[in-house]
Protein backbone atom coordinates (compact mmCIF):
# COMPACT_ATOMS: atom_id res chain seq x y z
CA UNK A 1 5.10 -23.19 18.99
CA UNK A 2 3.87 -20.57 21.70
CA UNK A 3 -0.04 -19.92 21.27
CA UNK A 4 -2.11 -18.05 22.42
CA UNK A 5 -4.14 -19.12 26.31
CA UNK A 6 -7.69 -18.98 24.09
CA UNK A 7 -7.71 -22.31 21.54
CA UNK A 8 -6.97 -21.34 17.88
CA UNK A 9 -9.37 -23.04 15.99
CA UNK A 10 -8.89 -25.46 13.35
CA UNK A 11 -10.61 -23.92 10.91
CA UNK A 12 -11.35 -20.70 9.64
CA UNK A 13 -13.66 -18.48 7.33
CA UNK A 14 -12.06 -16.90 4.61
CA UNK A 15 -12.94 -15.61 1.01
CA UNK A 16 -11.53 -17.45 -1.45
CA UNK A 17 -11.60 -18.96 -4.96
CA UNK A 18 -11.65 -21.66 -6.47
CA UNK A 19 -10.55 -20.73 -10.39
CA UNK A 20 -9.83 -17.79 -11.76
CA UNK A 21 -12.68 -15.91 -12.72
CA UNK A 22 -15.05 -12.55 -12.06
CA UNK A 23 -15.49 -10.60 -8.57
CA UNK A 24 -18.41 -13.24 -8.18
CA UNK A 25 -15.44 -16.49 -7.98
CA UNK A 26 -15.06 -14.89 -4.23
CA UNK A 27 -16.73 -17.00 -1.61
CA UNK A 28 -16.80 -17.32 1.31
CA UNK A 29 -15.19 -21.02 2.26
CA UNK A 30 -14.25 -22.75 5.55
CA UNK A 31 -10.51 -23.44 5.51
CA UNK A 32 -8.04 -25.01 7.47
CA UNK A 33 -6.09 -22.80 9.81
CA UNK A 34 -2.52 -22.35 8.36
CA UNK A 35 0.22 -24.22 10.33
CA UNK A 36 2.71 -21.79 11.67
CA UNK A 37 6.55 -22.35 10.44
CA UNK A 38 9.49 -21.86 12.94
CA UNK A 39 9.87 -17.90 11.70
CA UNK A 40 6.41 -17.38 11.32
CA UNK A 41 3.47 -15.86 13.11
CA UNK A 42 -0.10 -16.59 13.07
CA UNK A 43 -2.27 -13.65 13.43
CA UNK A 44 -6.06 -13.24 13.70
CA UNK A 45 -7.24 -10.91 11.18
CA UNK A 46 -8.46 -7.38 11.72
CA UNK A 47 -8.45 -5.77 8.66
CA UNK A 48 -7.51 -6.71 5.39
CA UNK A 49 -6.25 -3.99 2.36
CA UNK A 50 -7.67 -4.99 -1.19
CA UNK A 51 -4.78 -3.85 -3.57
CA UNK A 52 -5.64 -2.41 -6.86
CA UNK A 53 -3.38 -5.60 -8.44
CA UNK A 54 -5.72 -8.33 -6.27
CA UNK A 55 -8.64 -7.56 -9.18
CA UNK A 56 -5.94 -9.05 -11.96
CA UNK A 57 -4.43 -11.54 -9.25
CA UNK A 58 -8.25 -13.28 -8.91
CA UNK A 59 -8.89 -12.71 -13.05
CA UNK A 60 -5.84 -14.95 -13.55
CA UNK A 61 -3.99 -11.96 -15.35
CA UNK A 62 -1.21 -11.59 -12.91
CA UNK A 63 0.61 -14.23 -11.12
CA UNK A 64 -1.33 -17.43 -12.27
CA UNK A 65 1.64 -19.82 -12.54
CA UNK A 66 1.97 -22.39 -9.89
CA UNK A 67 -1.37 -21.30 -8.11
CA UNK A 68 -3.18 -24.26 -5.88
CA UNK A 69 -7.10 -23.30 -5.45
CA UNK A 70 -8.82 -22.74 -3.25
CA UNK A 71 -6.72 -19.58 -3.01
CA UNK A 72 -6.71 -17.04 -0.38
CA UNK A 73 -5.79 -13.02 -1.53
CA UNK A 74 -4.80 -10.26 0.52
CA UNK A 75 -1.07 -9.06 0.67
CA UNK A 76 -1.34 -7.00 3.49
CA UNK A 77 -3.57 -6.29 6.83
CA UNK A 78 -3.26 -6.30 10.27
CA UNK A 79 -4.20 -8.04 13.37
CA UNK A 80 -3.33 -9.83 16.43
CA UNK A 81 -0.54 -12.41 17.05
CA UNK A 82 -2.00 -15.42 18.13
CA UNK A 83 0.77 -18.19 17.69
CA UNK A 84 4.60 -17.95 16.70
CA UNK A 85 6.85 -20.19 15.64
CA UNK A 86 9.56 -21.89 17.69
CA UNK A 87 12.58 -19.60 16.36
CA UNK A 88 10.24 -15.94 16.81
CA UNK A 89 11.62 -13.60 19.51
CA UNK A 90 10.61 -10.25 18.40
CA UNK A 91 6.69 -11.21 18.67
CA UNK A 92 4.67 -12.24 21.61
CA UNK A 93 1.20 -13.71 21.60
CA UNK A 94 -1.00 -10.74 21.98
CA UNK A 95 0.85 -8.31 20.13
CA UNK A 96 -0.88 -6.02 17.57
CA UNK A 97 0.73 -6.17 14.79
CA UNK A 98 0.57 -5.20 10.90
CA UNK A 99 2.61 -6.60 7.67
CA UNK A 100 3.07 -7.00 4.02
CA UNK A 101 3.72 -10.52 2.79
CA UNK A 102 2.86 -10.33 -1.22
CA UNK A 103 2.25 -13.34 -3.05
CA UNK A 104 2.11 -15.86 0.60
CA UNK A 105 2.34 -19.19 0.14
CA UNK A 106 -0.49 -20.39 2.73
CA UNK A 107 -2.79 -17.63 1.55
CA UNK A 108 -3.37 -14.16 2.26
CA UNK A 109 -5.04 -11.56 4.90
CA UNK A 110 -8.65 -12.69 3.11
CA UNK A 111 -9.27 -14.76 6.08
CA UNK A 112 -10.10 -15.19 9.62
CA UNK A 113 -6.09 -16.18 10.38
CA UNK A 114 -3.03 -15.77 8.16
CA UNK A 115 0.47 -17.36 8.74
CA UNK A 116 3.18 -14.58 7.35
CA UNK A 117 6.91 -14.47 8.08
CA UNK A 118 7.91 -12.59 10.97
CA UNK A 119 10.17 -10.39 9.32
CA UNK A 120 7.52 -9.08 7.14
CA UNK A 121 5.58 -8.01 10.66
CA UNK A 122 5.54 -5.15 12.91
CA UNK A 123 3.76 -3.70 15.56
CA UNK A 124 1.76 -0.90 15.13
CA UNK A 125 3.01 2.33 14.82
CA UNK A 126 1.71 5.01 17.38
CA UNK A 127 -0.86 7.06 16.00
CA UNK A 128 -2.74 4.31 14.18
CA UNK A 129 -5.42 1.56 15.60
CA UNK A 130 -6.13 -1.89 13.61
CA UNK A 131 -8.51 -0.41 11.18
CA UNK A 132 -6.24 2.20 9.59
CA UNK A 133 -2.76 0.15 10.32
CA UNK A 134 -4.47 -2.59 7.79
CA UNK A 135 -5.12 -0.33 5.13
CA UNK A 136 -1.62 1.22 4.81
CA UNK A 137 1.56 -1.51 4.85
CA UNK A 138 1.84 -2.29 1.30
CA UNK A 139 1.32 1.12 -0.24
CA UNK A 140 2.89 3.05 2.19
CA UNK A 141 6.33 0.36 1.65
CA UNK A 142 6.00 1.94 -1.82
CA UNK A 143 5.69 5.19 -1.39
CA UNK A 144 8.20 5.28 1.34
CA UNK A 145 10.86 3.77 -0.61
CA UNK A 146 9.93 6.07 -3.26
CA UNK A 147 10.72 8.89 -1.49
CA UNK A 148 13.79 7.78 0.02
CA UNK A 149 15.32 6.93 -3.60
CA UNK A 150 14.74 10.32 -4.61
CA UNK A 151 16.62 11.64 -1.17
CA UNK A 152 14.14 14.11 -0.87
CA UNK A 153 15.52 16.68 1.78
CA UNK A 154 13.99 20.28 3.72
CA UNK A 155 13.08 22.89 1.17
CA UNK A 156 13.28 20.79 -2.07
CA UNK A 157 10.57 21.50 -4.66
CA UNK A 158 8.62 17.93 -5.26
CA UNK A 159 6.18 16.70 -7.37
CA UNK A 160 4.26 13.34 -6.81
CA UNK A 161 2.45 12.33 -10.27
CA UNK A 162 -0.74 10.10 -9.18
CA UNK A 163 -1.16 11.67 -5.42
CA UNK A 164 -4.44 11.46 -5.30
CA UNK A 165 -4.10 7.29 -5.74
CA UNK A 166 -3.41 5.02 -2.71
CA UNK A 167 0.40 5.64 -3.34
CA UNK A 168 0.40 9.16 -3.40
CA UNK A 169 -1.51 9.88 -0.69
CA UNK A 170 1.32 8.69 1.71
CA UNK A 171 3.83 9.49 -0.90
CA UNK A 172 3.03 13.54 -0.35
CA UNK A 173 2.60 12.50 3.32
CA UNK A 174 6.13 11.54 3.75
CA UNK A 175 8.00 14.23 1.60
CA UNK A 176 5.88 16.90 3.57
CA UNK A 177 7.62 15.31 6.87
CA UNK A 178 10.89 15.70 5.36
CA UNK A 179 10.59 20.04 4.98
CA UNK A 180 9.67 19.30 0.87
CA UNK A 181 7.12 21.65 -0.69
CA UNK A 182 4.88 19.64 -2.51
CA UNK A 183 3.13 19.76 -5.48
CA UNK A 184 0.52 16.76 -6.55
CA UNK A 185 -1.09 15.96 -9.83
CA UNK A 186 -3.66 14.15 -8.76
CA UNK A 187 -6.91 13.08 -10.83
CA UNK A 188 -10.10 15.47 -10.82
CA UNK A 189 -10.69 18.06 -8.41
CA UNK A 190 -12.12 15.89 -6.02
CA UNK A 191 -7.99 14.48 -6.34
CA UNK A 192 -6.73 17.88 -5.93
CA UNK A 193 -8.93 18.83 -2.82
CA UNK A 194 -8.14 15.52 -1.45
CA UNK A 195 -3.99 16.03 -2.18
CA UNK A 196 -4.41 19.72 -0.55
CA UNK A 197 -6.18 18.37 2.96
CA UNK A 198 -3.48 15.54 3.27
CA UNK A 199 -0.82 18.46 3.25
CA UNK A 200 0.20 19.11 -0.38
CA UNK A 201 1.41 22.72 -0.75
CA UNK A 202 -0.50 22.88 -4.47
CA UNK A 203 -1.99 20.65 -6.39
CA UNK A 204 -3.78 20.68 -10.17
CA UNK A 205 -6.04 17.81 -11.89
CA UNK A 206 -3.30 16.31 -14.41
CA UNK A 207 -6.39 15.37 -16.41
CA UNK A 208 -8.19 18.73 -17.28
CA UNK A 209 -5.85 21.24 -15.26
CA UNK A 210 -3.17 23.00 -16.96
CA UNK A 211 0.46 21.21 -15.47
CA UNK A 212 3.02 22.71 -17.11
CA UNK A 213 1.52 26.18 -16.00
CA UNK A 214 1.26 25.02 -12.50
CA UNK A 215 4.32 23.67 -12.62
CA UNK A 216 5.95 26.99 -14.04
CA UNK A 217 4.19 28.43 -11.04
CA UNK A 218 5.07 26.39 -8.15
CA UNK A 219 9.14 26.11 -9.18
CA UNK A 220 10.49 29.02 -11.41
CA UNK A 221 13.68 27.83 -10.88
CA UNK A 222 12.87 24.57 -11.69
CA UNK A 223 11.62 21.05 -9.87
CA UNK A 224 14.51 19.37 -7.71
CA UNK A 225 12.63 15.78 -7.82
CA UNK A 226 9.67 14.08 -9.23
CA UNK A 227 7.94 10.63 -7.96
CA UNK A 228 6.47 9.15 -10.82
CA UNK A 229 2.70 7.19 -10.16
CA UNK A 230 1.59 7.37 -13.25
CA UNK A 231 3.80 7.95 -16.54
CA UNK A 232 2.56 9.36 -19.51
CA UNK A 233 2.75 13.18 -20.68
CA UNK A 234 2.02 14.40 -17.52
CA UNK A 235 5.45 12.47 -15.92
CA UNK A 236 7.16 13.84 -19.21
CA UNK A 237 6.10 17.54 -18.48
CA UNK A 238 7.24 16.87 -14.95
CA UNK A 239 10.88 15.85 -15.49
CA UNK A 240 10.73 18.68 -18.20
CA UNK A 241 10.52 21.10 -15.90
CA UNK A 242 13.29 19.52 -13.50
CA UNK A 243 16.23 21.39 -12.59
CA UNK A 244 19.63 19.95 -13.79
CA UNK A 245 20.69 16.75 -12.07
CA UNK A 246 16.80 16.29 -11.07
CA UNK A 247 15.85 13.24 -9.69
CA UNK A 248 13.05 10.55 -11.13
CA UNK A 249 12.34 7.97 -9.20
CA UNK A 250 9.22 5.19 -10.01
CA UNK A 251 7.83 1.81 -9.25
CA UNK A 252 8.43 -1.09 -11.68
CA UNK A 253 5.31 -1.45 -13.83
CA UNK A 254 4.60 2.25 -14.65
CA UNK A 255 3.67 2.38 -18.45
CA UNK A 256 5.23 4.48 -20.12
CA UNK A 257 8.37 4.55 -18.31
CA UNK A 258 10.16 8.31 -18.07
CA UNK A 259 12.90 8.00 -20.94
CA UNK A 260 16.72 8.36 -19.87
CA UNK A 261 18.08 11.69 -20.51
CA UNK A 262 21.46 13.44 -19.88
CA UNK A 263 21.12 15.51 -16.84
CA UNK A 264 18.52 13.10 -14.93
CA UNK A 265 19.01 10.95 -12.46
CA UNK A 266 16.43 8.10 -13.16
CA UNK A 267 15.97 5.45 -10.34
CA UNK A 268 13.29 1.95 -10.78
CA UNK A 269 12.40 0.65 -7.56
CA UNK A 270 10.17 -2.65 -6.93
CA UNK A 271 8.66 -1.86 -2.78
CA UNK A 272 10.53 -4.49 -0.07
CA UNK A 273 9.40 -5.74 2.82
CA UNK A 274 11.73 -6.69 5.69
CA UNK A 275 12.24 -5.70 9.44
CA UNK A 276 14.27 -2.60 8.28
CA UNK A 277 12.18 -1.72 6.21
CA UNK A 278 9.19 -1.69 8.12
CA UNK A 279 11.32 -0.29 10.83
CA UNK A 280 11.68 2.93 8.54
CA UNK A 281 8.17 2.86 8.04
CA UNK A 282 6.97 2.94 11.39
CA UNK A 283 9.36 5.87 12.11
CA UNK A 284 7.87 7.49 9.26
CA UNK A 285 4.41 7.27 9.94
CA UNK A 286 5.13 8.35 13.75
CA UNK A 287 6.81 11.26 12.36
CA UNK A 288 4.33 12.08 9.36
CA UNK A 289 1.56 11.84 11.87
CA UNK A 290 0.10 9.74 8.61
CA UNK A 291 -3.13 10.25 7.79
CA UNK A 292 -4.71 6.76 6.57
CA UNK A 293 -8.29 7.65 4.04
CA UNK A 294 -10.37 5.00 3.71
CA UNK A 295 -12.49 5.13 0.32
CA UNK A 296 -14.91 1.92 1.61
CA UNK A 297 -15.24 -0.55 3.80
CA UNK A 298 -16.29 -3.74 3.57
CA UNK A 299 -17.50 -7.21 5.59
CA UNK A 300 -15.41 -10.37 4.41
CA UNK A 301 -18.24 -11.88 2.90
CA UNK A 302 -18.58 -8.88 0.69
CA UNK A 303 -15.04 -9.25 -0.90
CA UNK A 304 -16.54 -9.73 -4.45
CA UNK A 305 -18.17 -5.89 -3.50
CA UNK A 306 -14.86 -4.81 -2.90
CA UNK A 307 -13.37 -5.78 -5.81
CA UNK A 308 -16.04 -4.45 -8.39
CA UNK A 309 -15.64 -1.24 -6.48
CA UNK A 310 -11.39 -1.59 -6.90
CA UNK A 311 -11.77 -2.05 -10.50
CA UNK A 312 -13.96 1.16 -10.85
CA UNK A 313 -10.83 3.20 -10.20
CA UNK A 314 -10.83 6.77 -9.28
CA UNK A 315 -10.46 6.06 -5.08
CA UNK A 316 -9.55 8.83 -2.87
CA UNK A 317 -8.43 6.37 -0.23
CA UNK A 318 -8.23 2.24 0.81
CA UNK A 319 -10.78 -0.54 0.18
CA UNK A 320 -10.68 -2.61 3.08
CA UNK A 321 -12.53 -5.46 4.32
CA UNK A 322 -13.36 -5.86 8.33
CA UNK A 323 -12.72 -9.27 8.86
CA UNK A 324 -12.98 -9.94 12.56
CA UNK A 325 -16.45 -10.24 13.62
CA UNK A 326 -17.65 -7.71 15.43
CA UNK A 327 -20.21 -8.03 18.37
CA UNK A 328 -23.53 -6.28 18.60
């Protein structure tokens, strides 16, 4: 194992939990430092995103089978390499890097140092420091891959349901990059001023606005593809108004799912993390010049915070948590 010329330690701080339970089961602990496997890297924690699914992961809702406590969230973050296994080539100690590594076996980003497989690690892309790398990996992945199932291409008409939500703000990102015109339904009119400054060509509050007129509006001819956020009527008056042989494309999990029609090509995607993949990703970003909103910000010790303040809902942007220390 190569490591870095400054000891790790053998320990760390990290917020964990020790059952399932409210925001208040996060505390702060002091852990063992994950060994590093022959494919894996160690990095010291920068920043750490708080996904919108952690809130059910900690409640016990979501993934409780086979869980050893204490347990360590965070799927993705970013940080610096600071050891790598024996059989790791494409890292050195010192790089910056970022990653997604969902469900980890030897914890997650909620701590001082996380061990994650190198293949689900990159550097940062240009154009982003540790702060705002940390906050994008695992919903960017999604609403990357998103966008490349629908094939969206220069000039197409394209409509992101949800693009005010931590998806859609990189979802409308990306299709802008590709030529698209872009039309969000985000939520409120905060959502819809917050869709129009990250690039979207129009935008209308799929709560109180009126879609199917803006819709009518911003494709006469009709829409050539739809990402899917949230389902619902508003996803049904979308792929209503799509042209023949319109594309649908939408993560696992949305409820309700767009029904199968003749004339629609319908596509389910679950995100993936791998070196291609966040290969694409980087070139993406780089190319999007990706904007990166952070809703709030929090210390590690405030995770609990964090949470209460996921499971409000309605975020124009990332929760984080700053993990390293910072000096005064």
């Amino acid at each position: 194992m190569k490591t870095a010329s400054k000891a790790v330690p053998t320990t760390m701080r990290a917020s964990a939990i020790d059952r399932f339970g409210p925001p208040s089961v996060l505390k702060i602990h002091e852990l063992p430092v994950p060994r590093v496997g022959a494919r894996e890297v160690l990095i010291a924690v920068d920043t750490a995103g708080v996904g919108t699914w952690e809130p059910e992961q900690r409640s016990g809702a979501w993934g409780a089978e086979g869980v050893r406590f204490p347990l360590v969230l965070g799927s993705d973050g970013s940080g610096t390499v600071v050891a790598r296994g024996a059989q790791v080539r494409r890292f050195r100690v010192g790089d910056r890097v970022y990653g997604y590594n969902f469900g980890g076996t030897k914890g997650g980003f909620y701590a001082e140092y996380v061990a994650v497989g190198a293949s689900k690690v990159a550097r940062l892309p240009r154009g982003l420091d540790l702060l705002h790398a940390g906050a994008s990996p695992a919903v960017a992945l999604t609403a990357l891959q998103g966008i490349e199932a629908l094939g969206v291409k220069r000039n197409e008409r394209v409509v992101v349901t949800g693009a005010s939500g931590n998806v859609g703000m990189f979802a409308l990102q990306f299709a802008k990059a590709r030529g698209a015109h872009v039309l969000a339904i985000a939520s409120g009119r905060d959502g819809s001023a917050f869709a129009r400054r990250l690039g979207a060509d129009a935008a209308v509050d799929g709560k109180r606005g009126n879609v199917a007129e803006a819709l009518s509006r911003f494709a006469p001819d009709g829409v050539d593809a739809v990402l899917g956020l949230v389902g619902g009527k508003v996803l049904t008056a979308c792929t209503d108004a799509l042209r023949r042989m319109g594309r649908v494309a939408y993560p696992n999990g949305i409820d309700p799912e767009p029904r199968k029609r003749r004339g629609l090509k319908l596509v389910a995607y679950d995100a993936k993390t791998g070196v291609k993949e966040l290969a694409r990703l980087n070139r993406a970003t780089e190319k999007a010049r990706l904007i990166v909103p952070i809703a709030r910000l929090f210390r590690l010790e405030q995770a609990a915070q964090a949470h209460r303040r996921v499971s409000k809902g309605h975020l124009l942007g990332r929760v984080v948590l700053r993990v390293a220390r910072r000096r005064k």
